[in-house]
N, C-alpha and C. Protein backbone atom coordinates (compact mmCIF):
# COMPACT_ATOMS: atom_id res chain seq x y z
N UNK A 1 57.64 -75.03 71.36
CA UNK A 1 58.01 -75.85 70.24
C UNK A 1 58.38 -74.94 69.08
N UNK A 2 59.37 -74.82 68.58
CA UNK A 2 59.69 -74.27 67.17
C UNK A 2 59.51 -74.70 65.82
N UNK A 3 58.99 -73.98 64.98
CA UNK A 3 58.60 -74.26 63.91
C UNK A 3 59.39 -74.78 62.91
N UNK A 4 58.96 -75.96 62.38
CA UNK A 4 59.50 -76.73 61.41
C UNK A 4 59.29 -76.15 60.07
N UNK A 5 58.28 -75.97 59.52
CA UNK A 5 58.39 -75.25 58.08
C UNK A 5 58.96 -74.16 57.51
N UNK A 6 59.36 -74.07 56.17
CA UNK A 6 60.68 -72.96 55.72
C UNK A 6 59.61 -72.07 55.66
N UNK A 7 58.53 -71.58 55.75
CA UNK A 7 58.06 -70.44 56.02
C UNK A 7 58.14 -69.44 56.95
N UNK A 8 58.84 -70.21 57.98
CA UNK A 8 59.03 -68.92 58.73
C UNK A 8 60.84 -69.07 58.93
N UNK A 9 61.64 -69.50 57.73
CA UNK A 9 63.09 -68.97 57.74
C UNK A 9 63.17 -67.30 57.48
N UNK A 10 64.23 -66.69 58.04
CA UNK A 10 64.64 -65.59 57.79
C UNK A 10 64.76 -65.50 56.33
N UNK A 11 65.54 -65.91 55.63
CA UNK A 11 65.16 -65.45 53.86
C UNK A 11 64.08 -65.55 53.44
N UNK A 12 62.95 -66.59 53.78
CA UNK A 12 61.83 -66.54 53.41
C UNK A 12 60.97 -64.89 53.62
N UNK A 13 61.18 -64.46 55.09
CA UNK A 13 60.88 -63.06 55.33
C UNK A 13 61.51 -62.09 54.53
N UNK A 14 62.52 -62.18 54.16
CA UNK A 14 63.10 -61.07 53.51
C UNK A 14 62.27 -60.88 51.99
N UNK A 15 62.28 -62.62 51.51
CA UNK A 15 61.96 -62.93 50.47
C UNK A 15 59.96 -61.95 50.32
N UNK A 16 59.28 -62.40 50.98
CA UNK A 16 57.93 -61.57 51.22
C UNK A 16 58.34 -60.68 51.28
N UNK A 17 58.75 -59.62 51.93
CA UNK A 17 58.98 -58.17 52.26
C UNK A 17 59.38 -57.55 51.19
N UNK A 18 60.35 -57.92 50.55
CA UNK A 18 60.55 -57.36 48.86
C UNK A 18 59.58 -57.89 48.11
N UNK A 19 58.86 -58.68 48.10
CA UNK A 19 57.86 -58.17 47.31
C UNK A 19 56.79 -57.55 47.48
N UNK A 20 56.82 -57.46 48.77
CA UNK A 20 55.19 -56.02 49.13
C UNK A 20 55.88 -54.59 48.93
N UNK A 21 57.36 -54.78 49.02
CA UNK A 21 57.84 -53.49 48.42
C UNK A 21 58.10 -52.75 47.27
N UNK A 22 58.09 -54.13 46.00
CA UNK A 22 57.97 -54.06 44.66
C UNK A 22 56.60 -53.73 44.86
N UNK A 23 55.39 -54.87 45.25
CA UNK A 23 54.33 -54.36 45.02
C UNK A 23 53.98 -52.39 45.37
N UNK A 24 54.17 -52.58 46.16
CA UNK A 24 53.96 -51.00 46.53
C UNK A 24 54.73 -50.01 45.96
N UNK A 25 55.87 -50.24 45.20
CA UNK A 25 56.49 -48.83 44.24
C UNK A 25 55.65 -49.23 42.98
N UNK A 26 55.25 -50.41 42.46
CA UNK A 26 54.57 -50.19 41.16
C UNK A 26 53.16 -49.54 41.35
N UNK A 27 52.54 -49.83 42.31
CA UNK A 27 51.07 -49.43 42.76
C UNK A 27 51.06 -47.99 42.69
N UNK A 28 52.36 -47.14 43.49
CA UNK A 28 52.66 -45.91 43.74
C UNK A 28 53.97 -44.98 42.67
N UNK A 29 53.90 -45.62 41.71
CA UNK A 29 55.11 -45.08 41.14
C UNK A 29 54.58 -43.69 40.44
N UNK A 30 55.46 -42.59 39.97
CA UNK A 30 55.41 -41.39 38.94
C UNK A 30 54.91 -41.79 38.15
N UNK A 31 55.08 -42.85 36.83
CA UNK A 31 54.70 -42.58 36.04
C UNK A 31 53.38 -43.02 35.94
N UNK A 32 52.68 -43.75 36.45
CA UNK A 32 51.14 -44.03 37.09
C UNK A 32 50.12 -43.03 37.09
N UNK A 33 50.92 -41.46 37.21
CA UNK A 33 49.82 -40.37 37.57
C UNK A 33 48.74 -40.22 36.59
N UNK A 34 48.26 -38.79 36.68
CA UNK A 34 47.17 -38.69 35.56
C UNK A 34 48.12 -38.44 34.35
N UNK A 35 47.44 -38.43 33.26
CA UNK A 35 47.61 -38.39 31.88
C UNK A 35 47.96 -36.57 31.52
N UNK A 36 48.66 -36.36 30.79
CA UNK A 36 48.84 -34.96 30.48
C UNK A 36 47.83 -34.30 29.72
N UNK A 37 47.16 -35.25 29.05
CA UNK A 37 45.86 -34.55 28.56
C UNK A 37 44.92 -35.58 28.25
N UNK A 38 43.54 -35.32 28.85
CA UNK A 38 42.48 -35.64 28.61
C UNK A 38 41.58 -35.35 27.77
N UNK A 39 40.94 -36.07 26.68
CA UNK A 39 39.95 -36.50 25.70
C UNK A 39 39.37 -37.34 25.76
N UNK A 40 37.54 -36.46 25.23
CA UNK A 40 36.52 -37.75 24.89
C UNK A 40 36.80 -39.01 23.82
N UNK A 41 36.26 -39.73 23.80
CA UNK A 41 36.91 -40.17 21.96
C UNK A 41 36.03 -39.33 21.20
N UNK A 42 36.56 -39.00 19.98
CA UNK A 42 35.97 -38.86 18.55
C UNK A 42 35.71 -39.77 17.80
N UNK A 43 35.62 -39.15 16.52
CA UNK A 43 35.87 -40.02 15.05
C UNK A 43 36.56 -40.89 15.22
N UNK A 44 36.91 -41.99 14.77
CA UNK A 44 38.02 -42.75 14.91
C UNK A 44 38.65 -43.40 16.37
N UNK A 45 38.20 -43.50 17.17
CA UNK A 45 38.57 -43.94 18.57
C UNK A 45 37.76 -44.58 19.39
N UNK A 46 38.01 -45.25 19.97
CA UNK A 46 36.89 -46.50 20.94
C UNK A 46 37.32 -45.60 22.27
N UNK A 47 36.51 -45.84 23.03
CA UNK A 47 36.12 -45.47 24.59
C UNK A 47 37.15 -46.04 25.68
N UNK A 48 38.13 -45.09 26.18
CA UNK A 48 38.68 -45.83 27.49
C UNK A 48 38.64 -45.74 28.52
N UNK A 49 39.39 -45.65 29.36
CA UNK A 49 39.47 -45.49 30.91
C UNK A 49 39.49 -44.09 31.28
N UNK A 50 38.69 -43.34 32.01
CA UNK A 50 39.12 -42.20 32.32
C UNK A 50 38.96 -41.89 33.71
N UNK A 51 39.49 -41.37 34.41
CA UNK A 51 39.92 -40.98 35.92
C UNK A 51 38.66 -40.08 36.03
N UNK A 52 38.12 -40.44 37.67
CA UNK A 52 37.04 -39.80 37.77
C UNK A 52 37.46 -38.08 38.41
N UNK A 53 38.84 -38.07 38.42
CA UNK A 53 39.36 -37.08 38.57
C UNK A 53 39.96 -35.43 37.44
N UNK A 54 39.58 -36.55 36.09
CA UNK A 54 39.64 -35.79 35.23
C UNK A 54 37.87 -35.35 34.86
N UNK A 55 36.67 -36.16 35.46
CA UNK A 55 35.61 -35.57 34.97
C UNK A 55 34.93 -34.47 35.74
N UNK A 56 35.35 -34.01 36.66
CA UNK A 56 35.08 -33.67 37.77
C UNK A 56 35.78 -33.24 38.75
N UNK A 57 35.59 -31.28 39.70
CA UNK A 57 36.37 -31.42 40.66
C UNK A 57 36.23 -31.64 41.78
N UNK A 58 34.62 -31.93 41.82
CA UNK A 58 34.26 -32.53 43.67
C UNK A 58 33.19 -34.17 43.15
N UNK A 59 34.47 -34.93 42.68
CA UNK A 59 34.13 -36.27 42.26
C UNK A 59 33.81 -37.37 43.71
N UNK A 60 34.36 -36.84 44.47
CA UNK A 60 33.92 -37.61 45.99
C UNK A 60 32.14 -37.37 46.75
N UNK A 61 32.27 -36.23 46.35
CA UNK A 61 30.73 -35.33 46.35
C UNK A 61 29.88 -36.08 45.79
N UNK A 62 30.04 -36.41 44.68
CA UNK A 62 29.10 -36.41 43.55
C UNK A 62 29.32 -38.48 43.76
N UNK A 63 30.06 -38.66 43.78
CA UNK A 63 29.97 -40.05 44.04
C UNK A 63 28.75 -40.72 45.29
N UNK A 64 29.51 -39.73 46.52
CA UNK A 64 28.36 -40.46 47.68
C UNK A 64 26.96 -39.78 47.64
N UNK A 65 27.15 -39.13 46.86
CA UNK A 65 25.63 -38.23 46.62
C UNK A 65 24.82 -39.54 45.46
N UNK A 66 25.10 -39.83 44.62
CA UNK A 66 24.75 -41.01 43.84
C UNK A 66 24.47 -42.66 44.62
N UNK A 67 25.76 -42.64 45.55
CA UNK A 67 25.60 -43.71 46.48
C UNK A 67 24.31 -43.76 47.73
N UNK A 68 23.85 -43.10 47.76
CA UNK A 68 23.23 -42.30 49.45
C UNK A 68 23.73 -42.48 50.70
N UNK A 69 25.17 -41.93 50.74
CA UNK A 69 26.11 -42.06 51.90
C UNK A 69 25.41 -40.76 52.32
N UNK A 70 24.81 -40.96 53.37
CA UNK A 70 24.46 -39.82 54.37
C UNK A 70 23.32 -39.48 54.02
N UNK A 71 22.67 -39.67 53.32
CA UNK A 71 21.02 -39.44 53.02
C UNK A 71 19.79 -39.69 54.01
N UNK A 72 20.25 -40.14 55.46
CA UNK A 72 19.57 -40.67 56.27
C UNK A 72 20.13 -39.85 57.52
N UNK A 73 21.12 -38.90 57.31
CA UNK A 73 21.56 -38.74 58.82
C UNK A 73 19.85 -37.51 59.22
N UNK A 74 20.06 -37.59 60.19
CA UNK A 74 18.86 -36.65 60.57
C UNK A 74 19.89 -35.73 61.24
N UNK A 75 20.69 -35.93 61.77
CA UNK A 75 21.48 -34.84 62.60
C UNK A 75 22.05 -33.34 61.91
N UNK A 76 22.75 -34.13 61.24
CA UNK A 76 23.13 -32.84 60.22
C UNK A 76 23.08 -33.11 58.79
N UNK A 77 21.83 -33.07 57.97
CA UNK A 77 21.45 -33.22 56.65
C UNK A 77 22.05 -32.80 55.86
N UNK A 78 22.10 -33.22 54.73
CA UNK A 78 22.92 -32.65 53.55
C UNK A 78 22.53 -31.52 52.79
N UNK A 79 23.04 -30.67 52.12
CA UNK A 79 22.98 -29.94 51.49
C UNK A 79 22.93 -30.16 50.01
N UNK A 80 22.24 -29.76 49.25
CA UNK A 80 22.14 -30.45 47.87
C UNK A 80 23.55 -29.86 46.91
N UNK A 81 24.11 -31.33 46.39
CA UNK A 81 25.50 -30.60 45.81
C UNK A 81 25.12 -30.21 43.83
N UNK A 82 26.24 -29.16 44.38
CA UNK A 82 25.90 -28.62 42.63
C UNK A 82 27.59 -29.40 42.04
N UNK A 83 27.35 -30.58 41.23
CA UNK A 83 28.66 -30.68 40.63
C UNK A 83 29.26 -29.71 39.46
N UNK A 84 30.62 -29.58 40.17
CA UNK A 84 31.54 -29.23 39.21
C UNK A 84 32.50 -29.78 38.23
N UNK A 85 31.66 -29.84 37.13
CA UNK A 85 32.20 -30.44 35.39
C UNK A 85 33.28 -30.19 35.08
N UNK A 86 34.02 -30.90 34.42
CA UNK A 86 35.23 -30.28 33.91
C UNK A 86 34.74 -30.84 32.62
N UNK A 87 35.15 -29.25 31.48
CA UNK A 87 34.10 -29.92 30.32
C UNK A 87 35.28 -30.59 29.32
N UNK A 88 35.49 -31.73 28.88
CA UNK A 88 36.70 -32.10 27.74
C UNK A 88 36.06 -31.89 26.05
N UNK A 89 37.51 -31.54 25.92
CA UNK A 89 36.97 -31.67 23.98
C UNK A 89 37.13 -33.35 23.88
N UNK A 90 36.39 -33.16 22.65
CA UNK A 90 36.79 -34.29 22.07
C UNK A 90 37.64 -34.72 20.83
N UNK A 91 38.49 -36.16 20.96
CA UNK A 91 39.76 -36.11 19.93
C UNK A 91 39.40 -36.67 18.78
N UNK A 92 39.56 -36.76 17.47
CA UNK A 92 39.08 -36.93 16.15
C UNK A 92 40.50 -37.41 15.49
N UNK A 93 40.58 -38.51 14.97
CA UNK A 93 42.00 -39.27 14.50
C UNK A 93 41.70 -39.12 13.29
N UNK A 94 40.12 -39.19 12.14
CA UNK A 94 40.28 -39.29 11.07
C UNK A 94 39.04 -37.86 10.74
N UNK A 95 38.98 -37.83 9.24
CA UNK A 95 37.42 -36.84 9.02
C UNK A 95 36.72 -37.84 8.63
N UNK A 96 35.51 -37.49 9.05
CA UNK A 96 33.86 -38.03 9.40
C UNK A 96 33.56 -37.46 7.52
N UNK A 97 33.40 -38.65 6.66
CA UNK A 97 32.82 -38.01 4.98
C UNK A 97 31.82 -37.25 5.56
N UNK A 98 31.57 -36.37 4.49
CA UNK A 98 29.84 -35.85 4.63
C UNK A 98 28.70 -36.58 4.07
N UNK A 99 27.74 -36.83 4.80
CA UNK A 99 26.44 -38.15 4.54
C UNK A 99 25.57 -36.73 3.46
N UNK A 100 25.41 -37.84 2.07
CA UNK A 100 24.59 -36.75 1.15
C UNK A 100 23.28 -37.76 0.94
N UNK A 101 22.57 -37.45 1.16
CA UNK A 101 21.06 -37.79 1.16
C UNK A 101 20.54 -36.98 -0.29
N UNK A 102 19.85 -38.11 -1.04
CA UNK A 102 19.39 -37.86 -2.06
C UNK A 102 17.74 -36.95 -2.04
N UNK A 103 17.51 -36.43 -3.12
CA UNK A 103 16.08 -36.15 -2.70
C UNK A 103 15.16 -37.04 -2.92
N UNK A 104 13.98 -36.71 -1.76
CA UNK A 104 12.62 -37.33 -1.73
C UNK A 104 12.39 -37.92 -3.39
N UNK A 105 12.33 -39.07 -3.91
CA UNK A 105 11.33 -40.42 -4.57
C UNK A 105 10.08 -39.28 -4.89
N UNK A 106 9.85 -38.54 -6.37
CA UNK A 106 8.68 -37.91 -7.02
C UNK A 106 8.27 -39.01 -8.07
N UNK A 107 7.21 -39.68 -7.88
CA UNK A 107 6.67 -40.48 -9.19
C UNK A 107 5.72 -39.54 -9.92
N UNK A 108 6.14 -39.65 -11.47
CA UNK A 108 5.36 -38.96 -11.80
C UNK A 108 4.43 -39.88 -12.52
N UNK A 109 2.88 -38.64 -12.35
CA UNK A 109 1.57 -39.38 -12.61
C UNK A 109 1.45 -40.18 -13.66
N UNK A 110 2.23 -39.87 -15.23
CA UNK A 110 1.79 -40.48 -16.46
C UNK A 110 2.86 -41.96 -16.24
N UNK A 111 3.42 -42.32 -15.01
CA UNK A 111 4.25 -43.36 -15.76
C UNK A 111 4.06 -44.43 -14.31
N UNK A 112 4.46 -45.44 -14.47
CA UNK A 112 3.75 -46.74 -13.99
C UNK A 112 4.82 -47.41 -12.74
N UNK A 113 4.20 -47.78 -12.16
CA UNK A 113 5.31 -48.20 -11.02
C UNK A 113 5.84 -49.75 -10.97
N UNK A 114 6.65 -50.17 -11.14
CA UNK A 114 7.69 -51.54 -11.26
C UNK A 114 7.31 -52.33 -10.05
N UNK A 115 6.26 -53.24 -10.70
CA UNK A 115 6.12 -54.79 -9.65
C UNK A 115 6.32 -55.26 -9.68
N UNK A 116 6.95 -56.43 -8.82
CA UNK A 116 7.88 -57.58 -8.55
C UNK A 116 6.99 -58.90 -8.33
């Protein structure tokens, strides 16, 4: 028996197929890569997204080591990993005033203290 619904017409296929192919050049495109430079925030900046590839160069390590992927094999045990940091500066958009703190409150003895 052949199928009655336009889902399975030939343009309909074509029609899906370009778009798992759009989907997949935007998923995979150049300009997607990492960032040309990486910063913590500073002064002046809220917290974003950062690639666990920029914090770190054995970020797969350090991931299943956190997860306990393999923490149970008895066969061939793990070795304890030393991660490798990648250390970032951090970026500063404005200057931070300087906080001036007054000195320590001296009452002196001959004079009377203000009650409310």
């Amino acid at each position: 028996m052949t199928s009655t619904r336009t889902k399975n017409t030939p343009e309909n296929y074509e029609l899906e197929q370009s778009t798992f192919e759009k989907n997949v050049d935007y998923c995979t495109a150049e300009w997607r890569g990492p960032p040309p430079q990486t910063h913590f925030p500073g002064d002046g900046l809220l917290a974003g997204n950062v690639s666990r590839t920029q914090l770190s160069n054995n970020y797969c390590d350090i991931e299943s080591m956190l997860r306990g992927i393999g923490s149970t094999n008895l066969v061939s045990p793990q070795s304890p990993i030393q991660p490798e940091i990648k250390y970032l500066q951090s970026l500063h958009i404005s200057n931070k005033l300087p906080l001036y703190i007054p000195a320590p409150l001296m009452l002196q003895p001959n004079q009377r203290h203000l009650f409310n």
